[in-house]
N, C-alpha and C. Protein backbone atom coordinates (compact mmCIF):
# COMPACT_ATOMS: atom_id res chain seq x y z
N UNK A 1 -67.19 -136.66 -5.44
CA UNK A 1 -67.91 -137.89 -5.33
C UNK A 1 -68.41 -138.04 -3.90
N UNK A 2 -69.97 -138.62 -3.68
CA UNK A 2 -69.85 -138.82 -2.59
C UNK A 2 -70.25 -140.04 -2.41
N UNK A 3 -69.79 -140.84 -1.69
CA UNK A 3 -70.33 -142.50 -1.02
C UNK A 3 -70.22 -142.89 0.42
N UNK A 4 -71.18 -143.94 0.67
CA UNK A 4 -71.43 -143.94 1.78
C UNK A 4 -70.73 -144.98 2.37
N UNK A 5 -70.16 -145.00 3.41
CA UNK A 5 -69.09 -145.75 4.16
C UNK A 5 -69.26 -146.17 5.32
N UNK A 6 -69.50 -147.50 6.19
CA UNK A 6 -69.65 -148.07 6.91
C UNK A 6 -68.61 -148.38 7.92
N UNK A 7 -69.03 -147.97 9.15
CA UNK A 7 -68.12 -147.54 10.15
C UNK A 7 -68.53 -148.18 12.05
N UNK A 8 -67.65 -148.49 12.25
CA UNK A 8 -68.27 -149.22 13.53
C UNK A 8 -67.43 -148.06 14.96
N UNK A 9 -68.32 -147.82 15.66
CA UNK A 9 -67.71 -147.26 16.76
C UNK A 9 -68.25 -148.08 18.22
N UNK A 10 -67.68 -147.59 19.21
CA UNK A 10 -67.82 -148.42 20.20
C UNK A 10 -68.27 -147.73 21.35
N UNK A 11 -69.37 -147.69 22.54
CA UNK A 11 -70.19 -146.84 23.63
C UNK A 11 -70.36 -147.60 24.71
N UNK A 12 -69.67 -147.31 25.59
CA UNK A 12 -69.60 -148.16 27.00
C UNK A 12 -71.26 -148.37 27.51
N UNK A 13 -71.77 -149.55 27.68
CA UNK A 13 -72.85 -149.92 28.14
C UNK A 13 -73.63 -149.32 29.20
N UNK A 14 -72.53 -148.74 30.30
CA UNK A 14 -73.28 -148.73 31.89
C UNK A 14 -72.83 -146.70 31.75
N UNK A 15 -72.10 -146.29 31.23
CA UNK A 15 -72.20 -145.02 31.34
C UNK A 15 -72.31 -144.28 29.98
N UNK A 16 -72.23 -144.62 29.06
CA UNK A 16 -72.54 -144.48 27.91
C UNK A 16 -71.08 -143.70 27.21
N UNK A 17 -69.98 -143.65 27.62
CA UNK A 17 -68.59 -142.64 26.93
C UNK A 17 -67.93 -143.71 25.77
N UNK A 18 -67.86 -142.57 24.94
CA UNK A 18 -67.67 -143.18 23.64
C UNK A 18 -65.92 -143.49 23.57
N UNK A 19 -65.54 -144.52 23.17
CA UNK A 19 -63.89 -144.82 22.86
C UNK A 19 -63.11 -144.17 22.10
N UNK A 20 -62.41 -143.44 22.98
CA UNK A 20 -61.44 -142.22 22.16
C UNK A 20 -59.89 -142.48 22.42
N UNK A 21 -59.81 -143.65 23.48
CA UNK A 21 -58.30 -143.74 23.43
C UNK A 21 -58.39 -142.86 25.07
N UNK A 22 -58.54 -142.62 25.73
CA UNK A 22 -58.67 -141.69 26.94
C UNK A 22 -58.73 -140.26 26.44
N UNK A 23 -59.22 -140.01 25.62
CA UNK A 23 -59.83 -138.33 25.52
C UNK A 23 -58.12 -137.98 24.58
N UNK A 24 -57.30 -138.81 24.66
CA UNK A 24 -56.10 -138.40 23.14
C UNK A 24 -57.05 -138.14 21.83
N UNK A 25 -58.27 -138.75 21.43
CA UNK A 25 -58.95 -137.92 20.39
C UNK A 25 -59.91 -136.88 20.75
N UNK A 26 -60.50 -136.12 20.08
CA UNK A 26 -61.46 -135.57 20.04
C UNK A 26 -63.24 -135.69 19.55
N UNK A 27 -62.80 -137.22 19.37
CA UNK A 27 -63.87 -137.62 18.79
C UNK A 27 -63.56 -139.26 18.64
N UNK A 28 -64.95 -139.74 18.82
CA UNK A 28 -64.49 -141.32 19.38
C UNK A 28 -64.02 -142.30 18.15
N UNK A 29 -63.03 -142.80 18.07
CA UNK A 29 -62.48 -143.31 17.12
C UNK A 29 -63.34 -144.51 15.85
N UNK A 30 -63.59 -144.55 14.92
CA UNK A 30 -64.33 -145.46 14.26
C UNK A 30 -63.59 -146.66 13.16
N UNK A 31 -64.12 -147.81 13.07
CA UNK A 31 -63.45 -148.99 12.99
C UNK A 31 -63.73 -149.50 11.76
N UNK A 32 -62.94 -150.23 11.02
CA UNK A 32 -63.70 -150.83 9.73
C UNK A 32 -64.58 -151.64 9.77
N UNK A 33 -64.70 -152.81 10.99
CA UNK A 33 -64.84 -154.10 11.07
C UNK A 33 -65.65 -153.88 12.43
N UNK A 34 -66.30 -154.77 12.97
CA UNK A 34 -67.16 -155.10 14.63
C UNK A 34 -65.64 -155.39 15.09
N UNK A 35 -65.37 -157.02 14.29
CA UNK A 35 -64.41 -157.77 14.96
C UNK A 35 -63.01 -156.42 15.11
N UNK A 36 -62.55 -155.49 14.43
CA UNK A 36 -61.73 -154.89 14.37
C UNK A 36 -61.79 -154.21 15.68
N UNK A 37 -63.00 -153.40 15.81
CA UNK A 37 -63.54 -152.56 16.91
C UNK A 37 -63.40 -153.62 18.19
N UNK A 38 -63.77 -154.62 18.30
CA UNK A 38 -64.09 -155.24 19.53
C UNK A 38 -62.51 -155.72 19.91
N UNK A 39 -61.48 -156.59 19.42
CA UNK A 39 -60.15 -156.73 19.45
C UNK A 39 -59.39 -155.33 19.78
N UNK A 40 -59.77 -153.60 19.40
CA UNK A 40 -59.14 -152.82 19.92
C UNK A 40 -59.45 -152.40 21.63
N UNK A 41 -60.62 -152.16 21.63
CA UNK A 41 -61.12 -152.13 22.85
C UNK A 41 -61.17 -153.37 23.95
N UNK A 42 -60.70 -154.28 23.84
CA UNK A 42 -60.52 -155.64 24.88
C UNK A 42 -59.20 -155.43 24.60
N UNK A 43 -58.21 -155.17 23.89
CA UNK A 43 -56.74 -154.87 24.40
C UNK A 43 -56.13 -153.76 24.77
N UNK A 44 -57.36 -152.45 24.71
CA UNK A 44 -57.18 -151.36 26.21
C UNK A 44 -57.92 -151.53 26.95
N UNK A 45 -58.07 -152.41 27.50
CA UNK A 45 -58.67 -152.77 29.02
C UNK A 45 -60.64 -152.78 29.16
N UNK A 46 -61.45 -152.62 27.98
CA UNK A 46 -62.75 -152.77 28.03
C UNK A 46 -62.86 -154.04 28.12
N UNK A 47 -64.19 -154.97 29.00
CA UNK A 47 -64.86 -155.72 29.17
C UNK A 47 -65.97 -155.86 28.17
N UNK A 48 -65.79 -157.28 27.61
CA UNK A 48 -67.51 -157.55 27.28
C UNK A 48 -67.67 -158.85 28.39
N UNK A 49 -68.65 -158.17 28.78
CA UNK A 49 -69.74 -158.89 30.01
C UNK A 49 -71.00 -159.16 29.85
N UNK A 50 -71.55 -160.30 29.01
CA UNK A 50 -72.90 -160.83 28.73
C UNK A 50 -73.40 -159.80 27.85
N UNK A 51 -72.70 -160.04 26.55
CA UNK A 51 -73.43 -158.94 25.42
C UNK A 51 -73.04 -157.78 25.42
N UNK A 52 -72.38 -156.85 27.05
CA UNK A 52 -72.60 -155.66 27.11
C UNK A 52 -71.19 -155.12 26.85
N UNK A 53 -70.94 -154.05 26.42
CA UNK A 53 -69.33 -153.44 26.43
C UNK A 53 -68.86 -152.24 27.77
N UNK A 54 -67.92 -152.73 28.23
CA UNK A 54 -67.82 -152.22 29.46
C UNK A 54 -66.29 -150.84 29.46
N UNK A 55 -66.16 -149.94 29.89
CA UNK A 55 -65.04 -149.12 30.16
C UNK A 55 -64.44 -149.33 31.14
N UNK A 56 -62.74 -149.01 30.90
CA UNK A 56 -61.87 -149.52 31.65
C UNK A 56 -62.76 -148.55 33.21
N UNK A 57 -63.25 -147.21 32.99
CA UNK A 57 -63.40 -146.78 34.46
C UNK A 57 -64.80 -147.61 34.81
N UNK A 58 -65.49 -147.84 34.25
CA UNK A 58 -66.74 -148.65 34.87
C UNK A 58 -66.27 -150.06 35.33
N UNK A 59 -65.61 -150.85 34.71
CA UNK A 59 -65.12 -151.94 34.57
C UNK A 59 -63.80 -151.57 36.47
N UNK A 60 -63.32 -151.33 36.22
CA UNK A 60 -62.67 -150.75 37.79
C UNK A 60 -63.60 -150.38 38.82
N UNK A 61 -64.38 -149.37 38.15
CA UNK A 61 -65.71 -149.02 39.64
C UNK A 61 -66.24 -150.34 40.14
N UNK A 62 -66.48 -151.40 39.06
CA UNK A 62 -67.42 -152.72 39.26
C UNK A 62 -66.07 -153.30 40.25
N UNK A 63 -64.77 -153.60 39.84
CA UNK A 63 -64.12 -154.11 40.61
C UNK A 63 -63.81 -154.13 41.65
N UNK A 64 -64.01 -152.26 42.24
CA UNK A 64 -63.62 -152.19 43.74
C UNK A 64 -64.94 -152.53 44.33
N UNK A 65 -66.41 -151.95 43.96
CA UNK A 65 -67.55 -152.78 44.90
C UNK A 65 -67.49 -154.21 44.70
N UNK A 66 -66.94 -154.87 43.88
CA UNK A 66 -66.93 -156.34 43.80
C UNK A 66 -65.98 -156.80 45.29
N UNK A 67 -64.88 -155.99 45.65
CA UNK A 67 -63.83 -156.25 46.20
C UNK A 67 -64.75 -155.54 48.01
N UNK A 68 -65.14 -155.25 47.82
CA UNK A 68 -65.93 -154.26 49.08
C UNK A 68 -67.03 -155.04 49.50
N UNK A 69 -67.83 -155.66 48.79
CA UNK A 69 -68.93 -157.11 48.65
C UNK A 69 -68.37 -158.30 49.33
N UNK A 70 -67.83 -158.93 48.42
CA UNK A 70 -67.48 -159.79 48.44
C UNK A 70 -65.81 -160.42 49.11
N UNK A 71 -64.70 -159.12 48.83
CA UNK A 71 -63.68 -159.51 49.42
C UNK A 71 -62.98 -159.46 48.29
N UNK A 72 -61.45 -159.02 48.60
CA UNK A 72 -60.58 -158.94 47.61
C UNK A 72 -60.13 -160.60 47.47
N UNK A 73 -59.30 -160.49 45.73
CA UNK A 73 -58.52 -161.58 45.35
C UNK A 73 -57.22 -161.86 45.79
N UNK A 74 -56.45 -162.25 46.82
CA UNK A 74 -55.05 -161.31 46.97
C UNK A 74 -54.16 -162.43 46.14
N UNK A 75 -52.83 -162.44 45.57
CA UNK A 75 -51.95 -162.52 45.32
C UNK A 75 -51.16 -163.23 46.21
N UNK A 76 -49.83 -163.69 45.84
CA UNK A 76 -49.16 -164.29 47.08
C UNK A 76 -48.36 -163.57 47.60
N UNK A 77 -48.17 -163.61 48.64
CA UNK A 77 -47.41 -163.03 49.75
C UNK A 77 -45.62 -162.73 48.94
N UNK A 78 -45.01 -161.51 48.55
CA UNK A 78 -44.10 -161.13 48.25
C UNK A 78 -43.36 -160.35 49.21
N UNK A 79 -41.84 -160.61 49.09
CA UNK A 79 -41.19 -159.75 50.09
C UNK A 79 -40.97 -158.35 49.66
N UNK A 80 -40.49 -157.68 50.45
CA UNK A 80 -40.55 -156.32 50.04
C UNK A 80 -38.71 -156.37 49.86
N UNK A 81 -38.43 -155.45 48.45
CA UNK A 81 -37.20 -155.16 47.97
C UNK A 81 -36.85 -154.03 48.04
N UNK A 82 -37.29 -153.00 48.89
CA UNK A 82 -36.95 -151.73 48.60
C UNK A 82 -35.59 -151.37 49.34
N UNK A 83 -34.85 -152.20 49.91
CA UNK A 83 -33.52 -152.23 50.59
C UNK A 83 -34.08 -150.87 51.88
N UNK A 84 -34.88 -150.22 52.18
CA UNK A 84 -34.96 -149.33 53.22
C UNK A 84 -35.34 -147.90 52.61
N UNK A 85 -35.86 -147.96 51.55
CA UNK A 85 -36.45 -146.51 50.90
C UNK A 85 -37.59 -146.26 51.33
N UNK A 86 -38.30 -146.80 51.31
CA UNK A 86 -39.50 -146.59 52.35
C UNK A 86 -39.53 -146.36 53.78
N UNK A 87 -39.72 -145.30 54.36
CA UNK A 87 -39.25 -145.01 54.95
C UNK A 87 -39.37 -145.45 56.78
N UNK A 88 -40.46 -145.71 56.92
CA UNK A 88 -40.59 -147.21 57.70
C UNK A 88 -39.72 -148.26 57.95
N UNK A 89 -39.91 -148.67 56.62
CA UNK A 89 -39.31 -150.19 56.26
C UNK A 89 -37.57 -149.62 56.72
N UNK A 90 -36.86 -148.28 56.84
CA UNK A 90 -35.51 -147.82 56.91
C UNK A 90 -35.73 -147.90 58.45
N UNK A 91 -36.73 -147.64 59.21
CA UNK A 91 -36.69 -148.07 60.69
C UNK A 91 -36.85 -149.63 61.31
N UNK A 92 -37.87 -150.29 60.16
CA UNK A 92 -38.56 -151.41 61.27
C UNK A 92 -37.82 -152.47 60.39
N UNK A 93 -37.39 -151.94 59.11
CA UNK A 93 -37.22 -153.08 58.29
C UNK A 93 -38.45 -154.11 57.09
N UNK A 94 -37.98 -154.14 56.17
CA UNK A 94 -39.18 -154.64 55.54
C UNK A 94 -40.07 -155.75 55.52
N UNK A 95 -41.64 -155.87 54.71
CA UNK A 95 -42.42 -156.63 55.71
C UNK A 95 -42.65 -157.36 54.37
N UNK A 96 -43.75 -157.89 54.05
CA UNK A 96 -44.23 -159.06 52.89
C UNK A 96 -45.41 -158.29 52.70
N UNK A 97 -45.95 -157.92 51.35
CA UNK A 97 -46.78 -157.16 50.82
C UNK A 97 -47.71 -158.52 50.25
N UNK A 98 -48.60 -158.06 49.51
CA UNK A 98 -49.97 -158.80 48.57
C UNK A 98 -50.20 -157.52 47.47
N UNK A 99 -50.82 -158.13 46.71
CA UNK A 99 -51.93 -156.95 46.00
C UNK A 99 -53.11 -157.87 45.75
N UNK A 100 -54.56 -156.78 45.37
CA UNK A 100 -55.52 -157.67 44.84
C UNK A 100 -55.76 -158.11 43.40
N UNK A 101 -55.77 -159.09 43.08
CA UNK A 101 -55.21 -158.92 41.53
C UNK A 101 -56.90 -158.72 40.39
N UNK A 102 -57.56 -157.75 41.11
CA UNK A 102 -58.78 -157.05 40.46
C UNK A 102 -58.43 -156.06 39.66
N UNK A 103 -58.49 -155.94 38.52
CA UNK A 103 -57.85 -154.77 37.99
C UNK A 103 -58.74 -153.64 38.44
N UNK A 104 -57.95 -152.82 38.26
CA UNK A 104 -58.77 -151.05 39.39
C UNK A 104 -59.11 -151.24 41.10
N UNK A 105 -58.82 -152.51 41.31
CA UNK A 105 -58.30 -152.69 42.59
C UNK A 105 -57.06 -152.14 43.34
N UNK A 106 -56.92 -151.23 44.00
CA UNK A 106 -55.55 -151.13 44.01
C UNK A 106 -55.57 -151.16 46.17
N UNK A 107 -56.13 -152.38 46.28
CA UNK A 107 -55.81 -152.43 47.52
C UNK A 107 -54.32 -153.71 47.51
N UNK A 108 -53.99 -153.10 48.87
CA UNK A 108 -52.53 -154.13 49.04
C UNK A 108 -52.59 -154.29 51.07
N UNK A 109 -51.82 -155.15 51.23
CA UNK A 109 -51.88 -155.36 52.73
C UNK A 109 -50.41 -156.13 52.50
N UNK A 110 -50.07 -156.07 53.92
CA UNK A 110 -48.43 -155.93 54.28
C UNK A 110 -48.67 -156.77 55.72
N UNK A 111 -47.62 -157.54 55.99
CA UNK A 111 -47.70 -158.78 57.09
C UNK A 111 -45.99 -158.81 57.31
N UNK A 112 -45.80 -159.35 58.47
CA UNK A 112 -44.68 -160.04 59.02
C UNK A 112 -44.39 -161.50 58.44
N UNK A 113 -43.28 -162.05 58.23
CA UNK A 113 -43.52 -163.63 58.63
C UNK A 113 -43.70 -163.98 59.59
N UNK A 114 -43.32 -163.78 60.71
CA UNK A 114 -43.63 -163.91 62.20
C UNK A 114 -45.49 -163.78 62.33
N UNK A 115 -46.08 -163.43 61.49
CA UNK A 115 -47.40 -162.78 61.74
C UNK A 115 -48.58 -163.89 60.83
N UNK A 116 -47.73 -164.32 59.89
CA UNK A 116 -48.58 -165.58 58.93
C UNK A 116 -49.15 -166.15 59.66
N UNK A 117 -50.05 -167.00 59.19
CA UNK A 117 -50.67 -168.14 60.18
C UNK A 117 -49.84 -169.79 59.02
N UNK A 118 -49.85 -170.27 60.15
CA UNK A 118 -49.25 -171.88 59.48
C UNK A 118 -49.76 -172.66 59.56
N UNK A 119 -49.20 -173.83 58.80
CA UNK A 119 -50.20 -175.02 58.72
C UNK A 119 -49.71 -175.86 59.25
N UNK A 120 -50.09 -177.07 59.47
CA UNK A 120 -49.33 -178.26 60.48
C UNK A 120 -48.92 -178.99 59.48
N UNK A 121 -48.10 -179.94 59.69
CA UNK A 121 -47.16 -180.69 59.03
C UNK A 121 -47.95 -181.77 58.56
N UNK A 122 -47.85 -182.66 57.53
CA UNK A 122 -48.95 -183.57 56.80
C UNK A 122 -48.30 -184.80 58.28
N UNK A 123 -49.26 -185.89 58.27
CA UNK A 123 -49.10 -187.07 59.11
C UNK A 123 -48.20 -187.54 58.61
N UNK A 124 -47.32 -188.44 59.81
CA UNK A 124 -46.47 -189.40 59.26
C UNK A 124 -44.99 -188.13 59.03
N UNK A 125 -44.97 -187.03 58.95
CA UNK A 125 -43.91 -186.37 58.87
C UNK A 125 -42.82 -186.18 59.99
């Protein structure tokens, strides 16, 4: 028998690579549904951005020139737990990290408390 069967697949907008799961298939995976297709690919990390469907590596490339433009997002100031494994931090002692919370951002910056800047105390305090 043969019949014809309706199938949705999914093609990154800005570079055109088809959704295979990161290359675990051999061939880009196909969906019953849009809505099926679009719910798999937005919960491995694709963007839809004004109509368009985006890949987790395009979608990261956009993030670090976004972050290079404009300036990273940072995070709040966390202490560092590594008790002295790092091997620095086993000489100077550990410092207060950030990250940028851009995904495919993977910048981070590291500060003193001594090094923060502060704020003044509200009036009347």
């Amino acid at each position: 028998m043969i019949r014809a069967v309706t199938c949705y697949t999914i093609t990154c907008d800005i570079c055109a690579t088809e959704y295979d799961t990161d290359g675990a298939e051999e061939r880009s995976l196909h969906f019953e549904s849009e809505a099926d297709a679009l719910a798999n690919v937005l919960a491995d990390g694709w963007t839809a951005d004004a109509g368009r469907l985006i890949c987790r590596t395009c979608v990261h490339g956009r993030n670090r020139a976004r972050c290079a433009t404009t300036g990273h997002i940072w995070d709040h100031w966390i202490p560092c737990h590594c008790r002295g494994l790092i091997a620095d931090h086993a000489l100077f002692g550990c410092d207060l990290y950030r990250l940028c919370l851009r995904p495919g951002c993977d910048a981070h910056d590291t500060s003193t408390l001594a090094a923060l800047p502060t704020t003044d105390d509200s009036p009347g305090r």
